[in-house]
PDB file of N, CA and C in Angstrom:
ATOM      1  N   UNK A   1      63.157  66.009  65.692  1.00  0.00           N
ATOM      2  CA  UNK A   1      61.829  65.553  65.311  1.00  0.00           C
ATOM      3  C   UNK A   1      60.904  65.960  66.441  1.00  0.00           C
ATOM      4  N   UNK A   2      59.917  67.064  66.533  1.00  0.00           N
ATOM      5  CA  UNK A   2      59.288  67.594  67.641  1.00  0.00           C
ATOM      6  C   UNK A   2      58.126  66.851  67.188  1.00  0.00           C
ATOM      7  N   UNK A   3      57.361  66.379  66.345  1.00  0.00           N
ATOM      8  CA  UNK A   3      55.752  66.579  65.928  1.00  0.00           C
ATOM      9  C   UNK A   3      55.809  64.854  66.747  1.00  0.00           C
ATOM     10  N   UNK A   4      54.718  64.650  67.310  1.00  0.00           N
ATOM     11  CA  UNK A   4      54.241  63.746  67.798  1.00  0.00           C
ATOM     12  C   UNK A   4      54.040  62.446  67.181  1.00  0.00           C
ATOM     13  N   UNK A   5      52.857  62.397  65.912  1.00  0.00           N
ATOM     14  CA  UNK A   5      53.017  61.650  64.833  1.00  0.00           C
ATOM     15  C   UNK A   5      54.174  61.401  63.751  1.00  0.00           C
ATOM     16  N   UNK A   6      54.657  60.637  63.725  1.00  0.00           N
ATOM     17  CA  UNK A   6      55.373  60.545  62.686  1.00  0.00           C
ATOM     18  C   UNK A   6      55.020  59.220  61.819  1.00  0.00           C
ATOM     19  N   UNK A   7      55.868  59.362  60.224  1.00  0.00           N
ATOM     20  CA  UNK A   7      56.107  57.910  59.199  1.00  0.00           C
ATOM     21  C   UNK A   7      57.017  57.565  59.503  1.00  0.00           C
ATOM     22  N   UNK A   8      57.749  55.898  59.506  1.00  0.00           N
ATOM     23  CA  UNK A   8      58.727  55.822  58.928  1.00  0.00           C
ATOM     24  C   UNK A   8      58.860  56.204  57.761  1.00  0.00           C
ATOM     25  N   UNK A   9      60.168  56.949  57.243  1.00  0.00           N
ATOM     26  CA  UNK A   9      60.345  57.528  55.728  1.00  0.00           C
ATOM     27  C   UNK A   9      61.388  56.036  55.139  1.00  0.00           C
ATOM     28  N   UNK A  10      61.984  55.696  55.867  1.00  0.00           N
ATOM     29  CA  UNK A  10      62.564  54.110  55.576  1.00  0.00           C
ATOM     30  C   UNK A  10      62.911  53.454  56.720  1.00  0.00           C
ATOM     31  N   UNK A  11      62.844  51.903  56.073  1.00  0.00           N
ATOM     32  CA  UNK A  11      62.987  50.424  57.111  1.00  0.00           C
ATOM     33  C   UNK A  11      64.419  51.034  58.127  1.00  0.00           C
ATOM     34  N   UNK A  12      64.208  50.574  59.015  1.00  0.00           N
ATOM     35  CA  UNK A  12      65.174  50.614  60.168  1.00  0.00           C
ATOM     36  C   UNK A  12      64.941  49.367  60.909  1.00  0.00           C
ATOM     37  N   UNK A  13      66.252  48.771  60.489  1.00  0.00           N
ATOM     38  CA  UNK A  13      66.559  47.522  61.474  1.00  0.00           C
ATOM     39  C   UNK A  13      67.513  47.360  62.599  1.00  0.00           C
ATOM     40  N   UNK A  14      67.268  46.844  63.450  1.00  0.00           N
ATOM     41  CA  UNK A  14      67.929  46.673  64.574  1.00  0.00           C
ATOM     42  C   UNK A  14      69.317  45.980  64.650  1.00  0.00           C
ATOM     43  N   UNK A  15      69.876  46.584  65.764  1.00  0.00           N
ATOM     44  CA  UNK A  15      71.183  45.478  65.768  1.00  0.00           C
ATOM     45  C   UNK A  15      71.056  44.285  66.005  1.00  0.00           C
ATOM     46  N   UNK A  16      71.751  43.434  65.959  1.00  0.00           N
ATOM     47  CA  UNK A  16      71.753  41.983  66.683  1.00  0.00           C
ATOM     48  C   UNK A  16      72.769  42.185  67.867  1.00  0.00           C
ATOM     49  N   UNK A  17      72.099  42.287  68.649  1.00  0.00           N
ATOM     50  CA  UNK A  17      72.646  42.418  70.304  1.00  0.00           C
ATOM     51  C   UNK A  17      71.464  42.964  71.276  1.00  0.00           C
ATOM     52  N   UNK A  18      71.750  42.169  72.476  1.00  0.00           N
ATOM     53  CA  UNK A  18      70.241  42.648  73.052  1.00  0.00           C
ATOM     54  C   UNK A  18      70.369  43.831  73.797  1.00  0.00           C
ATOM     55  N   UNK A  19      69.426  44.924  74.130  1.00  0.00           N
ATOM     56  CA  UNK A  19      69.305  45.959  74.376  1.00  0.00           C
ATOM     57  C   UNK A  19      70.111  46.024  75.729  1.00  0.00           C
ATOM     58  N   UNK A  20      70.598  47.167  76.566  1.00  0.00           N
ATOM     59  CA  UNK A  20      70.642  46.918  77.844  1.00  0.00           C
ATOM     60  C   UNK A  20      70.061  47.844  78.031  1.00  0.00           C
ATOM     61  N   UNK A  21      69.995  48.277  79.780  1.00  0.00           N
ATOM     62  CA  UNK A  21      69.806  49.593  80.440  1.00  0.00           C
ATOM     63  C   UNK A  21      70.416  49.593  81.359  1.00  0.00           C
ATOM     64  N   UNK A  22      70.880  51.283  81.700  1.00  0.00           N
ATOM     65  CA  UNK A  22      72.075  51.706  82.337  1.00  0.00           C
ATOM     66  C   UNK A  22      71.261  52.704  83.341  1.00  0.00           C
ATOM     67  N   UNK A  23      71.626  52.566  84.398  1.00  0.00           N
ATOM     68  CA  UNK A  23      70.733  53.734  85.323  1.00  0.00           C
ATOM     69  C   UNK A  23      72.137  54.481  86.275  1.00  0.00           C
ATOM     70  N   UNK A  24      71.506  55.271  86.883  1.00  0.00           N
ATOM     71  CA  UNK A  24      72.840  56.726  87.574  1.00  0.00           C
ATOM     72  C   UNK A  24      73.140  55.496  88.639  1.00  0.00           C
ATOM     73  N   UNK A  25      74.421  55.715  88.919  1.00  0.00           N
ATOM     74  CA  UNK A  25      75.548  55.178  89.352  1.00  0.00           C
ATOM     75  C   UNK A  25      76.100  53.733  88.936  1.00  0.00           C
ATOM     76  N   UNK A  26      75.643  53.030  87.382  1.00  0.00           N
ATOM     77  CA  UNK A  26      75.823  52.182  87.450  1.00  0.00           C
ATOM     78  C   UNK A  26      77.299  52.376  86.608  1.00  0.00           C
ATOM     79  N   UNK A  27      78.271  51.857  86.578  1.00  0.00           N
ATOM     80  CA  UNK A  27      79.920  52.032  86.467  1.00  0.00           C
ATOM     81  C   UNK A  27      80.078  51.088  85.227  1.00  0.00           C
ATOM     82  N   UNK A  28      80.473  51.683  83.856  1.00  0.00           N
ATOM     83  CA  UNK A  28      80.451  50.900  82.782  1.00  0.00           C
ATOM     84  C   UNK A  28      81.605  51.336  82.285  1.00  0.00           C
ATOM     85  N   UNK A  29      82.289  50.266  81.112  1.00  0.00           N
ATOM     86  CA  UNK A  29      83.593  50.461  80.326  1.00  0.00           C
ATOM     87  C   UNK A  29      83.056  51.314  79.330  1.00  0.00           C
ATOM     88  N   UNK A  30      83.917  52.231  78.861  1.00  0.00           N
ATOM     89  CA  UNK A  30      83.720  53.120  77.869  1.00  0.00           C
ATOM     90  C   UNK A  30      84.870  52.751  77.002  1.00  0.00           C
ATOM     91  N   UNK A  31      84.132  52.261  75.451  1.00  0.00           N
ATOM     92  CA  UNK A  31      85.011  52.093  74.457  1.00  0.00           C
ATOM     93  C   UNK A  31      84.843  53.004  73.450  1.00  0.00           C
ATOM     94  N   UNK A  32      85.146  52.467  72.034  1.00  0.00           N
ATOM     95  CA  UNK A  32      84.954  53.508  71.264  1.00  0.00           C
ATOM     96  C   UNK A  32      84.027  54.630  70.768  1.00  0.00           C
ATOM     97  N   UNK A  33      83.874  55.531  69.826  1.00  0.00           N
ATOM     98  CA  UNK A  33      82.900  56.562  69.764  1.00  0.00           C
ATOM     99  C   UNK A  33      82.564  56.029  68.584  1.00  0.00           C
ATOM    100  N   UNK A  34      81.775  55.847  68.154  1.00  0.00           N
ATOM    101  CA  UNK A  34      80.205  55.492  66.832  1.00  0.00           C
ATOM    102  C   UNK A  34      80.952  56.903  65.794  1.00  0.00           C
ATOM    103  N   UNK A  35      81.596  56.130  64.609  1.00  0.00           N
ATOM    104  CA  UNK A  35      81.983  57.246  63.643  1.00  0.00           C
ATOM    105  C   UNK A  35      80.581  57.598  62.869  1.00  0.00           C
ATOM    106  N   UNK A  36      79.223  57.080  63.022  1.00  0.00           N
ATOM    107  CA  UNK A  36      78.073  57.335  62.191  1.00  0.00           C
ATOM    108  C   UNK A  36      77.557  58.460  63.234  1.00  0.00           C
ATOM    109  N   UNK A  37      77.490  58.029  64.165  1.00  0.00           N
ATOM    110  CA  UNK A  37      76.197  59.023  65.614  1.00  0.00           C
ATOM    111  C   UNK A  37      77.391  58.969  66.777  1.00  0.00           C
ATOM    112  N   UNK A  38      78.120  60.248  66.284  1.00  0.00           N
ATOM    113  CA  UNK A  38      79.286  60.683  66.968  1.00  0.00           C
ATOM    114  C   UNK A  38      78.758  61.231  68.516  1.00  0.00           C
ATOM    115  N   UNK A  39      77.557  61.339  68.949  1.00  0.00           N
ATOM    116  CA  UNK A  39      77.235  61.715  70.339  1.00  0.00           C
ATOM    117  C   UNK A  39      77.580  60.227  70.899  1.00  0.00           C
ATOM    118  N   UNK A  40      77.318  59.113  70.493  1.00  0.00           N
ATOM    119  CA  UNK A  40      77.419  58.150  71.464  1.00  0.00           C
ATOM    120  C   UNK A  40      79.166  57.171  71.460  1.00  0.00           C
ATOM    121  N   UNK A  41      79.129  56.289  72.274  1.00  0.00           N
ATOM    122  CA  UNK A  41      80.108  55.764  72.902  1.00  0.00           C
ATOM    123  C   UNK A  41      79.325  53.909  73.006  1.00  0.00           C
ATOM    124  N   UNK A  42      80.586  53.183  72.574  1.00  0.00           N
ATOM    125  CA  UNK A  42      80.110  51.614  72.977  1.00  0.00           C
ATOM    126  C   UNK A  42      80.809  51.634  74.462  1.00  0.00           C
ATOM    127  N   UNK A  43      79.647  51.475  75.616  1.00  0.00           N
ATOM    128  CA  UNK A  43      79.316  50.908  76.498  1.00  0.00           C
ATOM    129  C   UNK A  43      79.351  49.260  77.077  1.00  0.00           C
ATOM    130  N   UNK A  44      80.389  48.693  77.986  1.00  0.00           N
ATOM    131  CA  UNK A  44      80.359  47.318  78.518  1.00  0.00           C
ATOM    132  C   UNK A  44      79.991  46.995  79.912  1.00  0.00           C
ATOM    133  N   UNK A  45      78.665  46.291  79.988  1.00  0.00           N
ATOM    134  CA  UNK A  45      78.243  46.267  81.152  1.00  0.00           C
ATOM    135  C   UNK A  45      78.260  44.746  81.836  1.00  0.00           C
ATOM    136  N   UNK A  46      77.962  44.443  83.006  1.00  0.00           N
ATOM    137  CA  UNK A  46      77.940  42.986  83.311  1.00  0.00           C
ATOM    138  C   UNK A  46      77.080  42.233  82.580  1.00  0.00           C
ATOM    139  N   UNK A  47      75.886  43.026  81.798  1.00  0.00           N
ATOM    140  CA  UNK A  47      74.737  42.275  81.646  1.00  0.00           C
ATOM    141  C   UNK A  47      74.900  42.614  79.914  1.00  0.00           C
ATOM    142  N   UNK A  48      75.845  42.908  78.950  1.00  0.00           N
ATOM    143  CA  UNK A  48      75.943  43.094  77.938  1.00  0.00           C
ATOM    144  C   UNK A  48      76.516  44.743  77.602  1.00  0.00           C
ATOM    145  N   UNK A  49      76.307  44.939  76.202  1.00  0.00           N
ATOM    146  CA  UNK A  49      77.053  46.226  75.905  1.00  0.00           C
ATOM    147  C   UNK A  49      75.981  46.815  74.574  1.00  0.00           C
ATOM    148  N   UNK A  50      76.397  48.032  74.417  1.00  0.00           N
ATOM    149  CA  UNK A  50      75.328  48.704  73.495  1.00  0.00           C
ATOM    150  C   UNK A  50      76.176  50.216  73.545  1.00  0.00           C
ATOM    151  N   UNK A  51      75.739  51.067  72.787  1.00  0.00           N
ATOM    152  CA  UNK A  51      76.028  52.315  72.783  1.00  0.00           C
ATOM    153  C   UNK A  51      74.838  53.287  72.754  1.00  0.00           C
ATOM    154  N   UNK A  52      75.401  54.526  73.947  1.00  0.00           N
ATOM    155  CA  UNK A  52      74.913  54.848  74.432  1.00  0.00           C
ATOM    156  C   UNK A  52      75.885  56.555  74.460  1.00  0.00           C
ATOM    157  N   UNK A  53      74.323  57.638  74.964  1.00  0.00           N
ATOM    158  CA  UNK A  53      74.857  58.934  74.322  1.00  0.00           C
ATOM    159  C   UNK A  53      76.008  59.170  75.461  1.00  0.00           C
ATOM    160  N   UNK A  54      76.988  60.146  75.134  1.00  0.00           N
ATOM    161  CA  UNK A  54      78.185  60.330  76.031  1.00  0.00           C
ATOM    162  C   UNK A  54      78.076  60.766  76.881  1.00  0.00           C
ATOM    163  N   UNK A  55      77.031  62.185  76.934  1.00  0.00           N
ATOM    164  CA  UNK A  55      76.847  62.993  77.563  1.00  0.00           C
ATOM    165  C   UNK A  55      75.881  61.740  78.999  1.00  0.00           C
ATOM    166  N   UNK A  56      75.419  61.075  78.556  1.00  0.00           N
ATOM    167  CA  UNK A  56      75.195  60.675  79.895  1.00  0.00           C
ATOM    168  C   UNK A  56      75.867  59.213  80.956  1.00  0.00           C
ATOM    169  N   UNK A  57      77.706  60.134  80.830  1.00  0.00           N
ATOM    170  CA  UNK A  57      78.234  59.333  81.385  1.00  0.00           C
ATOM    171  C   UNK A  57      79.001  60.789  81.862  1.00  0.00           C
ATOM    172  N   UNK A  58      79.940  59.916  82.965  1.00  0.00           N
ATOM    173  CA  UNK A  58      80.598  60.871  83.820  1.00  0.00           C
ATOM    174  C   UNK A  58      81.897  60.985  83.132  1.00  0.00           C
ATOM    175  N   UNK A  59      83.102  61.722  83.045  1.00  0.00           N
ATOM    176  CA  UNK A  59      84.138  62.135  81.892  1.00  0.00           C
ATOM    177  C   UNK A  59      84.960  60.919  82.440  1.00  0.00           C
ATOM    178  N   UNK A  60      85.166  59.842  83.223  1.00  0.00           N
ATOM    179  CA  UNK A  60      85.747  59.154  83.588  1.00  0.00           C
ATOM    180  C   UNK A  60      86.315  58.445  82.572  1.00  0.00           C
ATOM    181  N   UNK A  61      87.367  57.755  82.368  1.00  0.00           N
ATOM    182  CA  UNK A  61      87.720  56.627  81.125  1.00  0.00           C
ATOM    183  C   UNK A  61      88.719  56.172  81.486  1.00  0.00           C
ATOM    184  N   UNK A  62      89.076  54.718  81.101  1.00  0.00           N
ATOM    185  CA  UNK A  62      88.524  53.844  80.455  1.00  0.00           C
ATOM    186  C   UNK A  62      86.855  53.354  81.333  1.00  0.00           C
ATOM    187  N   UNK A  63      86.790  53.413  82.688  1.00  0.00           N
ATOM    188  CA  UNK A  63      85.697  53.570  83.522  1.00  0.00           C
ATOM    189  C   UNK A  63      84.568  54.250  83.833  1.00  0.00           C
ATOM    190  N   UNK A  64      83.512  54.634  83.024  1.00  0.00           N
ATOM    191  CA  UNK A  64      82.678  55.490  83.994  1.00  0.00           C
ATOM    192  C   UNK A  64      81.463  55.462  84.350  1.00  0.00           C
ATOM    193  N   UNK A  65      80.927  56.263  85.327  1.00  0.00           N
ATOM    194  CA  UNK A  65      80.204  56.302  85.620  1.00  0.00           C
ATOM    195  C   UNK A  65      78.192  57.355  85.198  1.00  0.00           C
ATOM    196  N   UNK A  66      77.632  56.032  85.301  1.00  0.00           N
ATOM    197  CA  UNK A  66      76.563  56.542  84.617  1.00  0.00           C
ATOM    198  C   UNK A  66      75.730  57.499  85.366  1.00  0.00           C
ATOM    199  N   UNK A  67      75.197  58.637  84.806  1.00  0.00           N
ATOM    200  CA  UNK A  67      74.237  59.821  85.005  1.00  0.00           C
ATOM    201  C   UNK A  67      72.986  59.794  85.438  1.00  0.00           C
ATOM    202  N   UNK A  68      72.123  59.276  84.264  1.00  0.00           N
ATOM    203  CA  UNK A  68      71.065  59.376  83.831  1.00  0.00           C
ATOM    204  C   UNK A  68      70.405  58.042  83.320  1.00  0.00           C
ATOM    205  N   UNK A  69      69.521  57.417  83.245  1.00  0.00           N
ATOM    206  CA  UNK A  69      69.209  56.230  83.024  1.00  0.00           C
ATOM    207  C   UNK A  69      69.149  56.642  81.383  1.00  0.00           C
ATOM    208  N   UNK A  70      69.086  54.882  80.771  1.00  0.00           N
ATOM    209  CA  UNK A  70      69.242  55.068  79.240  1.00  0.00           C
ATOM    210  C   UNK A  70      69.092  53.772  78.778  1.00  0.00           C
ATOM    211  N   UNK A  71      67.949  53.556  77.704  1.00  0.00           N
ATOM    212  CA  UNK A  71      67.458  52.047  77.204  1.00  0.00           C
ATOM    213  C   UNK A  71      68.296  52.250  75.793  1.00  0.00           C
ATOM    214  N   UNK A  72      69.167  50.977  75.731  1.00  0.00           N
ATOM    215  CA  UNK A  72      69.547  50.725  74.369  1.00  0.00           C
ATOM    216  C   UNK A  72      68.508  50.411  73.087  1.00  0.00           C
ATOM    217  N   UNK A  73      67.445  50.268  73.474  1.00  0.00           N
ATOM    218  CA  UNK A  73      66.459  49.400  73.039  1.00  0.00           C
ATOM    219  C   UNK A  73      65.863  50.325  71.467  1.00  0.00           C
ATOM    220  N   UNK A  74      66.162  49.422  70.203  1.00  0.00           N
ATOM    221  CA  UNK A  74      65.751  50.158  69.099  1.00  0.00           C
ATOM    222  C   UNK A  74      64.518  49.446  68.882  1.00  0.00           C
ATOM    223  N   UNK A  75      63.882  50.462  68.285  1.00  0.00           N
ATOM    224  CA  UNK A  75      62.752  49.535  67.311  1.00  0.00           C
ATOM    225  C   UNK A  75      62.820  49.482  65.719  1.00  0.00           C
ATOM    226  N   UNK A  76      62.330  48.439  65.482  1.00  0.00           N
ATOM    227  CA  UNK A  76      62.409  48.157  63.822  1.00  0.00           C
ATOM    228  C   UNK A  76      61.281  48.616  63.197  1.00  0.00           C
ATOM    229  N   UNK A  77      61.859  49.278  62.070  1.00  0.00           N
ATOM    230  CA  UNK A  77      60.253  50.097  61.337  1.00  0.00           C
ATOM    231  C   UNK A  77      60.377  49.753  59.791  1.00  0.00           C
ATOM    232  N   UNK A  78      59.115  49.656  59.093  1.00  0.00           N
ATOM    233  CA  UNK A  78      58.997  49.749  57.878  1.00  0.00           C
ATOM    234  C   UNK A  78      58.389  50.820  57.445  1.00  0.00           C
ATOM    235  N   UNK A  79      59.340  51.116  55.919  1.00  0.00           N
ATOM    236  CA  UNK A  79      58.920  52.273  55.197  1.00  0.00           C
ATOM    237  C   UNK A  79      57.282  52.742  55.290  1.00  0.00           C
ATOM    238  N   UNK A  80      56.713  53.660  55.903  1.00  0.00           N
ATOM    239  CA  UNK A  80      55.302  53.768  55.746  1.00  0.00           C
ATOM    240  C   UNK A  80      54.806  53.320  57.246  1.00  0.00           C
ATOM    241  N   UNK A  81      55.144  52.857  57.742  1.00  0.00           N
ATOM    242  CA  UNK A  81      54.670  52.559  59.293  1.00  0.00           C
ATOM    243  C   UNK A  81      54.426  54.035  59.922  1.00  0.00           C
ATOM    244  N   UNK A  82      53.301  53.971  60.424  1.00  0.00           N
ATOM    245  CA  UNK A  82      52.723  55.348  61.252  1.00  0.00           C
ATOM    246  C   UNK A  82      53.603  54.657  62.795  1.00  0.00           C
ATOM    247  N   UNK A  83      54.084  55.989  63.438  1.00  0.00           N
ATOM    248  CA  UNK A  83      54.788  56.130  64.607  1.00  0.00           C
ATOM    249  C   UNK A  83      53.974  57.045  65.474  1.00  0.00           C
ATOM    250  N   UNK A  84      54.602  57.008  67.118  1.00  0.00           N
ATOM    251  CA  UNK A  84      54.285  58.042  67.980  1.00  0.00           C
ATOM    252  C   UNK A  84      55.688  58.355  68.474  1.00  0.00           C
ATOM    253  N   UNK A  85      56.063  59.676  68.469  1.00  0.00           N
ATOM    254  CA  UNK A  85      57.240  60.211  69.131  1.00  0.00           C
ATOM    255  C   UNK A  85      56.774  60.506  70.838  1.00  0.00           C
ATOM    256  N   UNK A  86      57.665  59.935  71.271  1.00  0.00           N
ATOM    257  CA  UNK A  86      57.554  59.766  73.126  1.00  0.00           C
ATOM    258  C   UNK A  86      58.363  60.612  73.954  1.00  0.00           C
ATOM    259  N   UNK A  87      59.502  60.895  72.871  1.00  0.00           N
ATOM    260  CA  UNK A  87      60.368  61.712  73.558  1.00  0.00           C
ATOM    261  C   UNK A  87      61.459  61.270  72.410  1.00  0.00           C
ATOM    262  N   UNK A  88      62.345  62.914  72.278  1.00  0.00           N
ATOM    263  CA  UNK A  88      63.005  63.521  71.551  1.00  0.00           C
ATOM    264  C   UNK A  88      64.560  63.480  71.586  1.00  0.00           C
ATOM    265  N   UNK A  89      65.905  63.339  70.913  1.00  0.00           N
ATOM    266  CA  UNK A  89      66.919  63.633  71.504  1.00  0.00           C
ATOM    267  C   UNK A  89      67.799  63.982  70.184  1.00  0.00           C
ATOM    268  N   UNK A  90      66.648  65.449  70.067  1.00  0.00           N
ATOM    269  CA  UNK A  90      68.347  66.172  68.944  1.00  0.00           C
ATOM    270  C   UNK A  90      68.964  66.013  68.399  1.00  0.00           C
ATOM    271  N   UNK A  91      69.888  65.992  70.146  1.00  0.00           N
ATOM    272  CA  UNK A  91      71.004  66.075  70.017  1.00  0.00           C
ATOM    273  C   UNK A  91      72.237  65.091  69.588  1.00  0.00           C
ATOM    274  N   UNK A  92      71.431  63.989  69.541  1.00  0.00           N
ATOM    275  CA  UNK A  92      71.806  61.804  68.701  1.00  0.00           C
ATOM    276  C   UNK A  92      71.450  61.870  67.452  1.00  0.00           C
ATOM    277  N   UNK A  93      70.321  62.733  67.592  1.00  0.00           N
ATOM    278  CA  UNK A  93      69.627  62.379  66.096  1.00  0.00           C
ATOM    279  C   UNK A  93      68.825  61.181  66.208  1.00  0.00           C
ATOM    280  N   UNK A  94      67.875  60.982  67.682  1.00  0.00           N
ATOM    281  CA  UNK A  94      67.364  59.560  67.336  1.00  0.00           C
ATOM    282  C   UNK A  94      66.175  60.074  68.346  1.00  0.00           C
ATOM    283  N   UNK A  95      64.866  59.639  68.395  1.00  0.00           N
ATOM    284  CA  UNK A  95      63.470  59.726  68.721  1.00  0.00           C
ATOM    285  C   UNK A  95      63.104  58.415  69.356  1.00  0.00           C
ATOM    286  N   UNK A  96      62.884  58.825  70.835  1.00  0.00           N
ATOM    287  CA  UNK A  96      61.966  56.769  71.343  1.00  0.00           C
ATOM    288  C   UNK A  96      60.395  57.091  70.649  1.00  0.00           C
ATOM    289  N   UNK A  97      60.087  56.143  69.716  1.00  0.00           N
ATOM    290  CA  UNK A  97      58.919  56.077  69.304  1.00  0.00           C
ATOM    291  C   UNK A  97      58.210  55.009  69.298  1.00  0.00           C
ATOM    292  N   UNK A  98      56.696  55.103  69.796  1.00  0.00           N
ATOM    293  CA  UNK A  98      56.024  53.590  69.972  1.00  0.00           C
ATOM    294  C   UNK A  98      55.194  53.588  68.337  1.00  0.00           C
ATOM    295  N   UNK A  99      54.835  52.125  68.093  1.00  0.00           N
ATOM    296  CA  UNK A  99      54.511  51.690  66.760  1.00  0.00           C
ATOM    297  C   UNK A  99      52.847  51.564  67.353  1.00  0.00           C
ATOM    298  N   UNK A 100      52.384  50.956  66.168  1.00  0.00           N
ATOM    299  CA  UNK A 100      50.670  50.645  66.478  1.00  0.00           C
ATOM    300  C   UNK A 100      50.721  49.674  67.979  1.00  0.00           C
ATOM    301  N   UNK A 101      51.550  48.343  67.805  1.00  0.00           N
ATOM    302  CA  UNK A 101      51.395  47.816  68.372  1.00  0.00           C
ATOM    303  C   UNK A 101      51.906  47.932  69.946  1.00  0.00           C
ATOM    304  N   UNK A 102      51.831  48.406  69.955  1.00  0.00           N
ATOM    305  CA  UNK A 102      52.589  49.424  71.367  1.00  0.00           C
ATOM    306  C   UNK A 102      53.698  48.789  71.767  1.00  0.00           C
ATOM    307  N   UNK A 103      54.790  48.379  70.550  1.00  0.00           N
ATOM    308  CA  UNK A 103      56.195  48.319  70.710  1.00  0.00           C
ATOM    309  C   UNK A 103      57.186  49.652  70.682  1.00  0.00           C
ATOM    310  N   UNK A 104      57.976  49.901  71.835  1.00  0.00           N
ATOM    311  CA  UNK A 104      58.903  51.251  71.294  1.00  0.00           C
ATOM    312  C   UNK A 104      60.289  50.953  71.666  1.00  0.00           C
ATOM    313  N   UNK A 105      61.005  51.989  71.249  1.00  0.00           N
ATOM    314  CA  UNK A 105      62.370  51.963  71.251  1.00  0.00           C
ATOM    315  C   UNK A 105      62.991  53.100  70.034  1.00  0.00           C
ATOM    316  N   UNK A 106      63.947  53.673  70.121  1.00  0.00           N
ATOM    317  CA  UNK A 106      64.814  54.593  69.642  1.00  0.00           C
ATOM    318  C   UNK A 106      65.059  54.224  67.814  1.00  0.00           C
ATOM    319  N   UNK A 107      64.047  55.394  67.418  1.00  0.00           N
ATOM    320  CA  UNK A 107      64.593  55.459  65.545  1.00  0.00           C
ATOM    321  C   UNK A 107      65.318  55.986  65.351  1.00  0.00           C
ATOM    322  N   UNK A 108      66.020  56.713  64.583  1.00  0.00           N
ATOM    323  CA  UNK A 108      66.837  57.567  63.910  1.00  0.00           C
ATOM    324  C   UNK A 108      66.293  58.782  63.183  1.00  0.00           C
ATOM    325  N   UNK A 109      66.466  59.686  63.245  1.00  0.00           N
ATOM    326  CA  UNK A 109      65.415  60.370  62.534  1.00  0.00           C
ATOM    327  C   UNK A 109      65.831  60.479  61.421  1.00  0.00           C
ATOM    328  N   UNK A 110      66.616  60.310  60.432  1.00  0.00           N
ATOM    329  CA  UNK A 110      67.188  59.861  59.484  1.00  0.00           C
ATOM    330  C   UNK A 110      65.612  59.111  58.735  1.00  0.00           C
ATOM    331  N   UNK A 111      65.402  57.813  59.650  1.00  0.00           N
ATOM    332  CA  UNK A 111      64.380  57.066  59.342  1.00  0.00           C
ATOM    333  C   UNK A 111      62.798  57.905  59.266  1.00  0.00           C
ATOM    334  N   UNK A 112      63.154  59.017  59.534  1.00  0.00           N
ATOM    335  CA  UNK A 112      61.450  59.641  59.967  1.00  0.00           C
ATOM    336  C   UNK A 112      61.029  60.687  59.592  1.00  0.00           C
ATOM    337  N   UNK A 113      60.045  61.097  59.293  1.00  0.00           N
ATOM    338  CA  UNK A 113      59.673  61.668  58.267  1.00  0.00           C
ATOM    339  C   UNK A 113      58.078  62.647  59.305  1.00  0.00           C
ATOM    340  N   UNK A 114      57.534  63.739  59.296  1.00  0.00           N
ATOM    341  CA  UNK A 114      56.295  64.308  60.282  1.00  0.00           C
ATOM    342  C   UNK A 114      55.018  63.596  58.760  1.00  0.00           C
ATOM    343  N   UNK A 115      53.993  63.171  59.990  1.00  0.00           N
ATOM    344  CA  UNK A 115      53.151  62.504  59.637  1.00  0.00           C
ATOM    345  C   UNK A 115      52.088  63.574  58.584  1.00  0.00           C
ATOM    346  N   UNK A 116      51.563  63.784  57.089  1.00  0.00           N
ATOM    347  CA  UNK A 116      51.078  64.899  56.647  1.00  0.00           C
ATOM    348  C   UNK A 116      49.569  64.952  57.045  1.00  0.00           C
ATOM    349  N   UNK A 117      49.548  66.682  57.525  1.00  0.00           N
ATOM    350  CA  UNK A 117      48.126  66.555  57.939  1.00  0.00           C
ATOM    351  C   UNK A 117      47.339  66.690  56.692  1.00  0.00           C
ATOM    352  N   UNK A 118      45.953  66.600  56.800  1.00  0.00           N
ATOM    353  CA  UNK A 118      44.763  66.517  56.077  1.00  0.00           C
ATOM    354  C   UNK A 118      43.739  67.586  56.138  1.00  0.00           C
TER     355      UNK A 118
END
């Protein structure tokens, strides 16, 4: 999803679990791989767990160590909600996008749709 504006094309709801964040050198359990969004891995940290992309962990296992910082943090959208794309990731298949209300966090692009120009 490159275009800046985007719709939600459908509702996307969040997990029930609270977000974490993981920054470089912080040392987390690596459990299973997400059979839906096969880039990521469930992640166990002191402060909770979430999944998170693979590539930004070190090849270590059952232990490893983190890369790159990374917010679990989704946002919830309804069908038709105008978005801003903040930054991009392919390679998950998921977009951090802020809403009107200047809430953001990671859609799916599944959920998203480029906003039509006029």
């Amino acid at each position: 999803m490159s275009a800046d504006e985007v719709v939600a094309a459908a509702d996307h709801e969040i997990p029930d679990r609270r977000p974490i964040q993981v920054g470089p050198g912080d040392v987390v359990e690596v459990g299973e791989r997400d059979t839906t969004w096969p880039a990521f891995v469930f992640v166990t940290t002191p402060s909770g767990s979430g999944w998170v992309p693979e590539r930004q962990l070190s090849d270590d296992r059952p232990r490893a160590t983190v890369l790159r910082h990374y917010d679990t943090q989704e946002l919830p959208v309804s069908a038709g909600e105008a978005l801003t794309v903040t930054a991009d990731d392919p390679e998950s298949g998921w977009s951090w996008c802020v809403n009107a209300a200047g809430r953001a966090g990671w859609v799916p692009h599944s959920a998203l749709r480029r906003r039509a120009t006029t």
